[in-house]
PDB file of N, CA and C in Angstrom:
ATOM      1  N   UNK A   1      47.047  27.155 -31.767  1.00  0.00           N
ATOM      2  CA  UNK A   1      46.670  25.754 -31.715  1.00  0.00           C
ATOM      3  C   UNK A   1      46.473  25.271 -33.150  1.00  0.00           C
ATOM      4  N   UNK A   2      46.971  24.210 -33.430  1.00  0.00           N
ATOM      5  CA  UNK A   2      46.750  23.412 -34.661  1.00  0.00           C
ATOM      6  C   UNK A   2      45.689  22.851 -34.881  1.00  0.00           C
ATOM      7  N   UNK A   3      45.176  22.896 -36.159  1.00  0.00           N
ATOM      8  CA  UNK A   3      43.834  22.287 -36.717  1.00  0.00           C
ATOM      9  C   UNK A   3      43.967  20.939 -36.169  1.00  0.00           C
ATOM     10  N   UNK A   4      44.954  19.922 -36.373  1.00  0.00           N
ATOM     11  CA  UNK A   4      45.248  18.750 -35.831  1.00  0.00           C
ATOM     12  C   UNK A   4      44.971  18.513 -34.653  1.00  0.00           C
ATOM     13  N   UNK A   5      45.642  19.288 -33.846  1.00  0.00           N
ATOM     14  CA  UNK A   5      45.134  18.821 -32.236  1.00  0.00           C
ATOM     15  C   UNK A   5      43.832  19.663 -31.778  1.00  0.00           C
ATOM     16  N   UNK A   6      43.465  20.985 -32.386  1.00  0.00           N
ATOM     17  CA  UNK A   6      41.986  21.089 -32.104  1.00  0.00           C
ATOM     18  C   UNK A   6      41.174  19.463 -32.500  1.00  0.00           C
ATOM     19  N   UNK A   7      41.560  19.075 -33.581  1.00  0.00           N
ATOM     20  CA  UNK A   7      40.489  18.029 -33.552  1.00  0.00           C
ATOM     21  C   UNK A   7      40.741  16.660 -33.095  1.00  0.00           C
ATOM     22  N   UNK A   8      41.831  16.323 -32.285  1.00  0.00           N
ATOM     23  CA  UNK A   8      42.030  15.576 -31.669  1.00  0.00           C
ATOM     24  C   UNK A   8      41.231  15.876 -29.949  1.00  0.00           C
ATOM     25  N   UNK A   9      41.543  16.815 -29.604  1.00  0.00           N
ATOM     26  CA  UNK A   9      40.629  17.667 -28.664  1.00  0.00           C
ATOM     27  C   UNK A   9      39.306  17.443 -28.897  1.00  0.00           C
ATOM     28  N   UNK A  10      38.684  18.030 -30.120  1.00  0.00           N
ATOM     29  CA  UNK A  10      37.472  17.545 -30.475  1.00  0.00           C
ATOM     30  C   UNK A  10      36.995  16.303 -30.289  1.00  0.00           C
ATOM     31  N   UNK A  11      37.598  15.483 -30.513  1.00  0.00           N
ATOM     32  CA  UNK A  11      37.399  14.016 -30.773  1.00  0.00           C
ATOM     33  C   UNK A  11      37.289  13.253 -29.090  1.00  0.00           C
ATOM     34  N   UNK A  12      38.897  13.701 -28.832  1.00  0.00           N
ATOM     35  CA  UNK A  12      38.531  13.295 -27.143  1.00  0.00           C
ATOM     36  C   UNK A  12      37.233  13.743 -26.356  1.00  0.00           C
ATOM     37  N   UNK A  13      37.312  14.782 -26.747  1.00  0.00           N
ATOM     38  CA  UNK A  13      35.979  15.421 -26.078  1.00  0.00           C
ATOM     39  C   UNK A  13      34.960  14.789 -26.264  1.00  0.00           C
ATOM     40  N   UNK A  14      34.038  14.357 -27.417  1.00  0.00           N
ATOM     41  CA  UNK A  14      33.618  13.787 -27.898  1.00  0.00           C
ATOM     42  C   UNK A  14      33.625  11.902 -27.260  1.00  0.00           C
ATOM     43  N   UNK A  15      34.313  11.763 -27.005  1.00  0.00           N
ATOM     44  CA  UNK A  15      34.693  10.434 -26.849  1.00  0.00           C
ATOM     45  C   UNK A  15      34.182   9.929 -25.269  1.00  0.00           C
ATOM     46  N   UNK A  16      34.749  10.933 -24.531  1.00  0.00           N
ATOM     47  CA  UNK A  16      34.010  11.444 -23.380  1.00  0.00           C
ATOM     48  C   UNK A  16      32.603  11.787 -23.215  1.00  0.00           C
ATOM     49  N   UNK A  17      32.077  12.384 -24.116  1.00  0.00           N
ATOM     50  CA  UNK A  17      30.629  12.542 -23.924  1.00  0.00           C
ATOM     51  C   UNK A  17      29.410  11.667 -24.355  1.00  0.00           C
ATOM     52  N   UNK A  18      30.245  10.624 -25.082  1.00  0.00           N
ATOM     53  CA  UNK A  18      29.837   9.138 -25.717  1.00  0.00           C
ATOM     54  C   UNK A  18      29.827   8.414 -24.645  1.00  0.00           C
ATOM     55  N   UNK A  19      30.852   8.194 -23.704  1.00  0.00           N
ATOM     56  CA  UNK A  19      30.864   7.139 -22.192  1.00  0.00           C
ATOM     57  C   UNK A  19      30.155   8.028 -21.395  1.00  0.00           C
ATOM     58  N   UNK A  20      29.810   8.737 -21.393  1.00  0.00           N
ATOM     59  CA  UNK A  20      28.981   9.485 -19.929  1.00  0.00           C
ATOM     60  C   UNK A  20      27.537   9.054 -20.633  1.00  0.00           C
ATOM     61  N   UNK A  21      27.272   9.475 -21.829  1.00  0.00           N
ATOM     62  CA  UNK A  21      26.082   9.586 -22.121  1.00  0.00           C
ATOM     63  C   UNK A  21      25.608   7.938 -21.845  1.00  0.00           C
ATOM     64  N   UNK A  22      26.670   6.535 -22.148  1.00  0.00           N
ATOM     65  CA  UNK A  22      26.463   5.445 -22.341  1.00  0.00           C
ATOM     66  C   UNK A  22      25.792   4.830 -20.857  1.00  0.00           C
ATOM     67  N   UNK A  23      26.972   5.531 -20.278  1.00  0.00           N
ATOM     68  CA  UNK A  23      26.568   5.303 -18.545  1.00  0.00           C
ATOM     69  C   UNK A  23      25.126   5.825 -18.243  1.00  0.00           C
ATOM     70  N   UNK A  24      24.905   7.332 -18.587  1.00  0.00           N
ATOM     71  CA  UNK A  24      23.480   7.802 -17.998  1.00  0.00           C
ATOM     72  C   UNK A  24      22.685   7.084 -18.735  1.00  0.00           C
ATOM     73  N   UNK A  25      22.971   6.296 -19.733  1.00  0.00           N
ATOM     74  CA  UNK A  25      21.742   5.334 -20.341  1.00  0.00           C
ATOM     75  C   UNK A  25      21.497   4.320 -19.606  1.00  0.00           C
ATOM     76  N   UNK A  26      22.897   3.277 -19.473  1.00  0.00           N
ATOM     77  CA  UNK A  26      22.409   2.144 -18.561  1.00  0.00           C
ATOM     78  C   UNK A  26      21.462   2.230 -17.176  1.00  0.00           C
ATOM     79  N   UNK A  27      22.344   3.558 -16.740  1.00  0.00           N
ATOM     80  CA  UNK A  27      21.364   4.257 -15.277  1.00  0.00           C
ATOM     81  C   UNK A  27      20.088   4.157 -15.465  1.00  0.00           C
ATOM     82  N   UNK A  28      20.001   4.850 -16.668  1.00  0.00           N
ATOM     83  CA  UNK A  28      18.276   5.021 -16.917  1.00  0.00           C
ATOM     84  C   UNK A  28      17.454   3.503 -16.506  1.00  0.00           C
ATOM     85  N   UNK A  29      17.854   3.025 -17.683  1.00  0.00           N
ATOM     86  CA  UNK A  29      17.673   1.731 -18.063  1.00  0.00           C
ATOM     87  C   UNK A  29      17.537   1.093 -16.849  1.00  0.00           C
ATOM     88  N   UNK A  30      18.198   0.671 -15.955  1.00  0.00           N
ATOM     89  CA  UNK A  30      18.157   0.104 -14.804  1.00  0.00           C
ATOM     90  C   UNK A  30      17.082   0.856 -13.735  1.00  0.00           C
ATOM     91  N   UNK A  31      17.130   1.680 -13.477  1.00  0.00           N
ATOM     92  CA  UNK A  31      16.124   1.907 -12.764  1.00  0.00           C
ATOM     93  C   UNK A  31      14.507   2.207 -13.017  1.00  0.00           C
ATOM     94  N   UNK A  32      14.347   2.213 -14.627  1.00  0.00           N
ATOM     95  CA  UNK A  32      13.109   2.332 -15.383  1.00  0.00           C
ATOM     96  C   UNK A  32      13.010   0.319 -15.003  1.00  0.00           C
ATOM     97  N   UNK A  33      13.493  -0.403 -15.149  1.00  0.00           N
ATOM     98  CA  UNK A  33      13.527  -1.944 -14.601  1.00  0.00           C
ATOM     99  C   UNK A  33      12.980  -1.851 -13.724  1.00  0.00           C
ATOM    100  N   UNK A  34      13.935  -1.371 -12.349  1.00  0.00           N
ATOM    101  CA  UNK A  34      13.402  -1.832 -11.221  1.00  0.00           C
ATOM    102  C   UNK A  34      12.119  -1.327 -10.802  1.00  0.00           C
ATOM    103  N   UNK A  35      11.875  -0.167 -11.442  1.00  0.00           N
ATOM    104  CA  UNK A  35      10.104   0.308 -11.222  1.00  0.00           C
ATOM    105  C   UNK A  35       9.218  -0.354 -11.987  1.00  0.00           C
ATOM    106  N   UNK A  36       9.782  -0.692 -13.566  1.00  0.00           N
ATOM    107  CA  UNK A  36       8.695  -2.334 -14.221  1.00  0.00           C
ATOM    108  C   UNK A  36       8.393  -3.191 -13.064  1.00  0.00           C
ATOM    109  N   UNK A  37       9.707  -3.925 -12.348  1.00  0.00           N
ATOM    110  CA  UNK A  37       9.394  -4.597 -11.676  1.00  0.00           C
ATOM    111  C   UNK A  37       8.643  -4.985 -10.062  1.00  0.00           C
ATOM    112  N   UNK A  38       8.812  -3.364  -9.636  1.00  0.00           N
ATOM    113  CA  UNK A  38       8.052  -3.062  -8.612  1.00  0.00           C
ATOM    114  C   UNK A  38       6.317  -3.018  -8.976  1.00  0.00           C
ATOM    115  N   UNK A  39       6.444  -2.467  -9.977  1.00  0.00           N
ATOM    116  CA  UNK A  39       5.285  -1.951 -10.702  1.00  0.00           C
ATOM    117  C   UNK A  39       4.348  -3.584 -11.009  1.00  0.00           C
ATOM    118  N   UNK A  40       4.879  -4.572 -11.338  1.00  0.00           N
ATOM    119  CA  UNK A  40       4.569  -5.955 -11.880  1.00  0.00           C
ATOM    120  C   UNK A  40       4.352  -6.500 -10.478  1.00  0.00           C
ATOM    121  N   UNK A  41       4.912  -6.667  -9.839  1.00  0.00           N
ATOM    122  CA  UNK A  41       4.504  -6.976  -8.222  1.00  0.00           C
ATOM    123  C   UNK A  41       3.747  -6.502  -7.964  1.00  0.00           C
ATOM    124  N   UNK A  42       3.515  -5.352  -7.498  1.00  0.00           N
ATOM    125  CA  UNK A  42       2.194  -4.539  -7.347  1.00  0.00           C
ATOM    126  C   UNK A  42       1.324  -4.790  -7.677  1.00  0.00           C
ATOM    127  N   UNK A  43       1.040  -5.086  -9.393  1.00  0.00           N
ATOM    128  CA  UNK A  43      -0.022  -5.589 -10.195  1.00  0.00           C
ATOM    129  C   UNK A  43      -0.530  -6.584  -9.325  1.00  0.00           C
ATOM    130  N   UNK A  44       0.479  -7.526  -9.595  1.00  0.00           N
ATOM    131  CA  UNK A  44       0.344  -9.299  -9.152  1.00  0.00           C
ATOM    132  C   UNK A  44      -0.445  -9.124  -7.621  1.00  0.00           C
ATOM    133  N   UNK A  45      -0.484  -8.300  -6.440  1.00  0.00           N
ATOM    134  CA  UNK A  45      -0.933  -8.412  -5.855  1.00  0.00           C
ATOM    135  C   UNK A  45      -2.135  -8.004  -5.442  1.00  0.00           C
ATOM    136  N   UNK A  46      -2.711  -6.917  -6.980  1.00  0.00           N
ATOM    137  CA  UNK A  46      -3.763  -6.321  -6.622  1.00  0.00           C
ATOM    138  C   UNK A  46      -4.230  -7.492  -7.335  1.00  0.00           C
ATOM    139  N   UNK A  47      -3.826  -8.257  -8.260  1.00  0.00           N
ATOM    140  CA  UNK A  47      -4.976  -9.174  -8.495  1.00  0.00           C
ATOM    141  C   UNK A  47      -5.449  -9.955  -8.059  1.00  0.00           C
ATOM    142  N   UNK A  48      -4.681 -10.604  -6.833  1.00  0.00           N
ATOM    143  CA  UNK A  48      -4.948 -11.626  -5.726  1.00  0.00           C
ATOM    144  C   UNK A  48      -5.707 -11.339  -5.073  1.00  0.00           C
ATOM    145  N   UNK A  49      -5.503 -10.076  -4.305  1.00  0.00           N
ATOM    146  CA  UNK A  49      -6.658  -9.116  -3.899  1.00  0.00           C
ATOM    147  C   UNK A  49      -8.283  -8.720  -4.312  1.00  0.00           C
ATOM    148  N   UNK A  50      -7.770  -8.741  -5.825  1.00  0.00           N
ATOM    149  CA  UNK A  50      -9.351  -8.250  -6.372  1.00  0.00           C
ATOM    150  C   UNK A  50      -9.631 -10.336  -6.513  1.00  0.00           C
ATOM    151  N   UNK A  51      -9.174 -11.270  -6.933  1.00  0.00           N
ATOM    152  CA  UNK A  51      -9.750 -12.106  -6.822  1.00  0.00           C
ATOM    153  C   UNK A  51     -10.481 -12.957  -5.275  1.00  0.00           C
ATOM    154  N   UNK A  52      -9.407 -12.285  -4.917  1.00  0.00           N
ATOM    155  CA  UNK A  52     -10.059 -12.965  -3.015  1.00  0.00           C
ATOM    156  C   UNK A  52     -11.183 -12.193  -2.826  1.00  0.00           C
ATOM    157  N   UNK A  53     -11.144 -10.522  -3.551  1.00  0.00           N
ATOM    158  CA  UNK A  53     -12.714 -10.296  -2.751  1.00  0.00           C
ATOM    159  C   UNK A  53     -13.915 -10.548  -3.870  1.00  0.00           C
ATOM    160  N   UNK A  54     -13.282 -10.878  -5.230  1.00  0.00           N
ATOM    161  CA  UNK A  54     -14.601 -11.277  -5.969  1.00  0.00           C
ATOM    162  C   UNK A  54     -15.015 -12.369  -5.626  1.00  0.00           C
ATOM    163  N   UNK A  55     -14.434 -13.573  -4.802  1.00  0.00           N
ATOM    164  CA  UNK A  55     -14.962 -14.882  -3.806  1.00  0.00           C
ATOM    165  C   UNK A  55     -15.563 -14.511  -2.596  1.00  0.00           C
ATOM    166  N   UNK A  56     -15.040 -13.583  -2.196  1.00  0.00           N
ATOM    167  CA  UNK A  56     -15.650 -12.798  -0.532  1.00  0.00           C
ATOM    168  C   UNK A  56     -17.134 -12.805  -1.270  1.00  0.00           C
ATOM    169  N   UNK A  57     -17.234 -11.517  -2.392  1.00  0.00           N
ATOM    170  CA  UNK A  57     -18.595 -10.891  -3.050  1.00  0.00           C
ATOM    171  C   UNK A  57     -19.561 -12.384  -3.506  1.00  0.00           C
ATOM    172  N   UNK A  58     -19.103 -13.574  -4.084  1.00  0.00           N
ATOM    173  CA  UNK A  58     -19.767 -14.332  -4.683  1.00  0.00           C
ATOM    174  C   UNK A  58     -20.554 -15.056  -3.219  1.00  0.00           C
ATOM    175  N   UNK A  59     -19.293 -15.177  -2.056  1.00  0.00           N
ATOM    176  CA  UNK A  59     -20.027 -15.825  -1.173  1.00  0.00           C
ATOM    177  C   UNK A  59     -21.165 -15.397  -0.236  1.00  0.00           C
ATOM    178  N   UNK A  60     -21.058 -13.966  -0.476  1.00  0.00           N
ATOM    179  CA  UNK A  60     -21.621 -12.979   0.481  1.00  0.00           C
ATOM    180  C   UNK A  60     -23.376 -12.925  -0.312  1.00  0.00           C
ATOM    181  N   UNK A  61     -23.113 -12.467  -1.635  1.00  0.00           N
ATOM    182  CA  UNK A  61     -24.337 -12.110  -2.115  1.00  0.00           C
ATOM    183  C   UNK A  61     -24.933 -14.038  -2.605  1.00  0.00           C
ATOM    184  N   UNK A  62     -24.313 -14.916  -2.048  1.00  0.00           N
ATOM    185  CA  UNK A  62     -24.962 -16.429  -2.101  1.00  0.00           C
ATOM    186  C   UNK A  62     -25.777 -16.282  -0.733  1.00  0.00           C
ATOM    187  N   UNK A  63     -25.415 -15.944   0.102  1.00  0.00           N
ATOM    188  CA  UNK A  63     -25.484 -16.306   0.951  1.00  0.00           C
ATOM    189  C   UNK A  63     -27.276 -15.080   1.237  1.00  0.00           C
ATOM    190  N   UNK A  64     -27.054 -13.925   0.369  1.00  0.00           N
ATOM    191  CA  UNK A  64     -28.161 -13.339   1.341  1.00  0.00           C
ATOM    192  C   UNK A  64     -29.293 -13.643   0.146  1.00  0.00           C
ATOM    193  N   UNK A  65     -28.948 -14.351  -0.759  1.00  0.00           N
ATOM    194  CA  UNK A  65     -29.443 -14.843  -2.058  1.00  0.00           C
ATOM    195  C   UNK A  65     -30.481 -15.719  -1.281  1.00  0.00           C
ATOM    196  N   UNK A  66     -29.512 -16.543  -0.844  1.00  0.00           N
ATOM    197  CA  UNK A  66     -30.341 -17.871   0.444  1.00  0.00           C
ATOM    198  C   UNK A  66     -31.040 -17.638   0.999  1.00  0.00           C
ATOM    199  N   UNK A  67     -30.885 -16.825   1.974  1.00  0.00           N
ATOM    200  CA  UNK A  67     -31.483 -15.826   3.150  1.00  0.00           C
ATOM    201  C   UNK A  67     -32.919 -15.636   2.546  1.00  0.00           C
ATOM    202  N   UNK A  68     -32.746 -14.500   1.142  1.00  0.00           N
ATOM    203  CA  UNK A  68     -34.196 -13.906   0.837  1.00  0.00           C
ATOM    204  C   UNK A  68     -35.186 -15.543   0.362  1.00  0.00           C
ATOM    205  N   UNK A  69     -34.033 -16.028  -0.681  1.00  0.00           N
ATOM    206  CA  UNK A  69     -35.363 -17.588  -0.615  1.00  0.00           C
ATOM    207  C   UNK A  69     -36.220 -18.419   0.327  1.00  0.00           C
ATOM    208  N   UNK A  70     -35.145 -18.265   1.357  1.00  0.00           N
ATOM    209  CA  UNK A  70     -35.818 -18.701   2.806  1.00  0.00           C
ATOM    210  C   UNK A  70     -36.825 -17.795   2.956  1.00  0.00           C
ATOM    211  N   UNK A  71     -36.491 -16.880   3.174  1.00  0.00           N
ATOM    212  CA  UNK A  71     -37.519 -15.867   3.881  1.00  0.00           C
ATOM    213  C   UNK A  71     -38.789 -15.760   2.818  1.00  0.00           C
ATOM    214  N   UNK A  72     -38.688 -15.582   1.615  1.00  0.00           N
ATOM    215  CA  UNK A  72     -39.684 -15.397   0.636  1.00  0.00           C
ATOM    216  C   UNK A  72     -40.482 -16.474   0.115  1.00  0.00           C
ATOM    217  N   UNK A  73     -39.832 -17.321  -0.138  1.00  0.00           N
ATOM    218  CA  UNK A  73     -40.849 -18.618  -0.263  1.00  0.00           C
ATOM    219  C   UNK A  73     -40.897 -20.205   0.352  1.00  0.00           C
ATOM    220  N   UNK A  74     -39.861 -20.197   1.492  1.00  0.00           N
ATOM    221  CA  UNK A  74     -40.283 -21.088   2.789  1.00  0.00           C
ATOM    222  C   UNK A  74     -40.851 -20.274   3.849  1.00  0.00           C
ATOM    223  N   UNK A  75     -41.054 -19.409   3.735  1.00  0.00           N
ATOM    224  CA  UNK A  75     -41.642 -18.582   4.667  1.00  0.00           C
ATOM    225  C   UNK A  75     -40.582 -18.742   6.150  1.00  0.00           C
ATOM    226  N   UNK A  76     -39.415 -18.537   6.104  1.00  0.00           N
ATOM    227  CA  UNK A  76     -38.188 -18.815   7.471  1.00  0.00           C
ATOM    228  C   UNK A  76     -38.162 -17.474   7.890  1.00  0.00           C
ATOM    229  N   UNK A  77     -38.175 -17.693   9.183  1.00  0.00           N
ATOM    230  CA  UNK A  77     -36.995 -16.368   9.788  1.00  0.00           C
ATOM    231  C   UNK A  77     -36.487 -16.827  11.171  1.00  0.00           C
ATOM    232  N   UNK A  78     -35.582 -15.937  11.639  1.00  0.00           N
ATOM    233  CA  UNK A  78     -34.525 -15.924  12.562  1.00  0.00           C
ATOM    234  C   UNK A  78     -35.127 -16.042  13.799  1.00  0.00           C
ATOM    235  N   UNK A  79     -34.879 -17.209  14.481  1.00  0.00           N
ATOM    236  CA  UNK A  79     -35.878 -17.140  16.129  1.00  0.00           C
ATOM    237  C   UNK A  79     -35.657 -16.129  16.782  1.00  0.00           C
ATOM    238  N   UNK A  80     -36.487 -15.366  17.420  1.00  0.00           N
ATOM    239  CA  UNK A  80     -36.263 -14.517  18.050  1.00  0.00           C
ATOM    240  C   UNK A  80     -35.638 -14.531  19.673  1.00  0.00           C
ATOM    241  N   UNK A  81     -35.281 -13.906  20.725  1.00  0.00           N
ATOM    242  CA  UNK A  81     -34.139 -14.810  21.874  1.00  0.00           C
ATOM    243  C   UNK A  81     -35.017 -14.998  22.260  1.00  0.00           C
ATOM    244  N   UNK A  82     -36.305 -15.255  22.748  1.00  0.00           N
ATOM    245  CA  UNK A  82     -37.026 -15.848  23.679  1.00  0.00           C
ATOM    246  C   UNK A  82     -37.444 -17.417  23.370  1.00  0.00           C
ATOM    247  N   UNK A  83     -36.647 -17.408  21.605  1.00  0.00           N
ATOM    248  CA  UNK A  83     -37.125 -18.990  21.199  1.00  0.00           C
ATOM    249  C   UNK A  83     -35.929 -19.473  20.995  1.00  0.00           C
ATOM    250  N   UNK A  84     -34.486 -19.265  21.876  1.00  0.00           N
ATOM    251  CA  UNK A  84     -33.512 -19.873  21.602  1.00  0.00           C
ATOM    252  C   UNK A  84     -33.592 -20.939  22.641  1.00  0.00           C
ATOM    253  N   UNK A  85     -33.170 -21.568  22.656  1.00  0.00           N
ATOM    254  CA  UNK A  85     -32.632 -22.454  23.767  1.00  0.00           C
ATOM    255  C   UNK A  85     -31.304 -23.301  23.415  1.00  0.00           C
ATOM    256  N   UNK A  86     -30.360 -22.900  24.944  1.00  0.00           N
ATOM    257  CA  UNK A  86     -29.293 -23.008  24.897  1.00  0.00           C
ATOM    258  C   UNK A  86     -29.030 -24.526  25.535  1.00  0.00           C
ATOM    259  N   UNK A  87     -28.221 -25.531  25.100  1.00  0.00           N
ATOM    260  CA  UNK A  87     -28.481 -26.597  25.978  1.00  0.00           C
ATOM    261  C   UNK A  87     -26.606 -26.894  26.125  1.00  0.00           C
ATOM    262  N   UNK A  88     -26.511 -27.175  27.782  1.00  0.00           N
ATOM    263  CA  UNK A  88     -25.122 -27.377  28.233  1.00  0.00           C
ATOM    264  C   UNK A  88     -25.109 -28.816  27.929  1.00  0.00           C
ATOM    265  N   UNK A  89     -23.606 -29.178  27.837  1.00  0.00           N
ATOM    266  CA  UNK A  89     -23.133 -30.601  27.647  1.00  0.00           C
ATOM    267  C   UNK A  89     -23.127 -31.110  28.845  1.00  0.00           C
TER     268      UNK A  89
END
């Protein structure tokens, strides 16, 4: 074999392992994306999440916030069933 076409050989070879490698890059590339973008969705919805229940938490601890003021210094509490009365329309 000739030095010449060994390195034409070489070269093809070479040339070939430049487009495969180019391809397994884009591959990469593309599917490292679509997990950014799964990954970014995901985010986006845990934050909706954590904001709906930091409104759940604000309304919840208002509410027993209320409760203890009533109870502690209007002196309120909850009728007990013998002091309900139910009235039909």
């Amino acid at each position: 074999m000739s030095p010449r076409l060994f390195a034409l050989a070489a070269l093809i070879l070479a040339c070939i392992a430049s487009a495969v490698a180019v391809v397994y890059s884009r591959h990469s590339h593309r599917q490292a994306y679509i997990e950014l973008s799964r990954l970014q969705k995901q985010r986006d919805e845990f934050n909706v999440e954590f904001r709906r229940l930091q409104t759940e938490q604000a309304t919840v601890s208002e509410s027993a916030r209320i409760v203890g003021i009533a109870t502690d210094k209007l002196g309120m509490r909850f009728p007990a069933e013998n002091e309900i009365t139910v009235v039909q329309p």
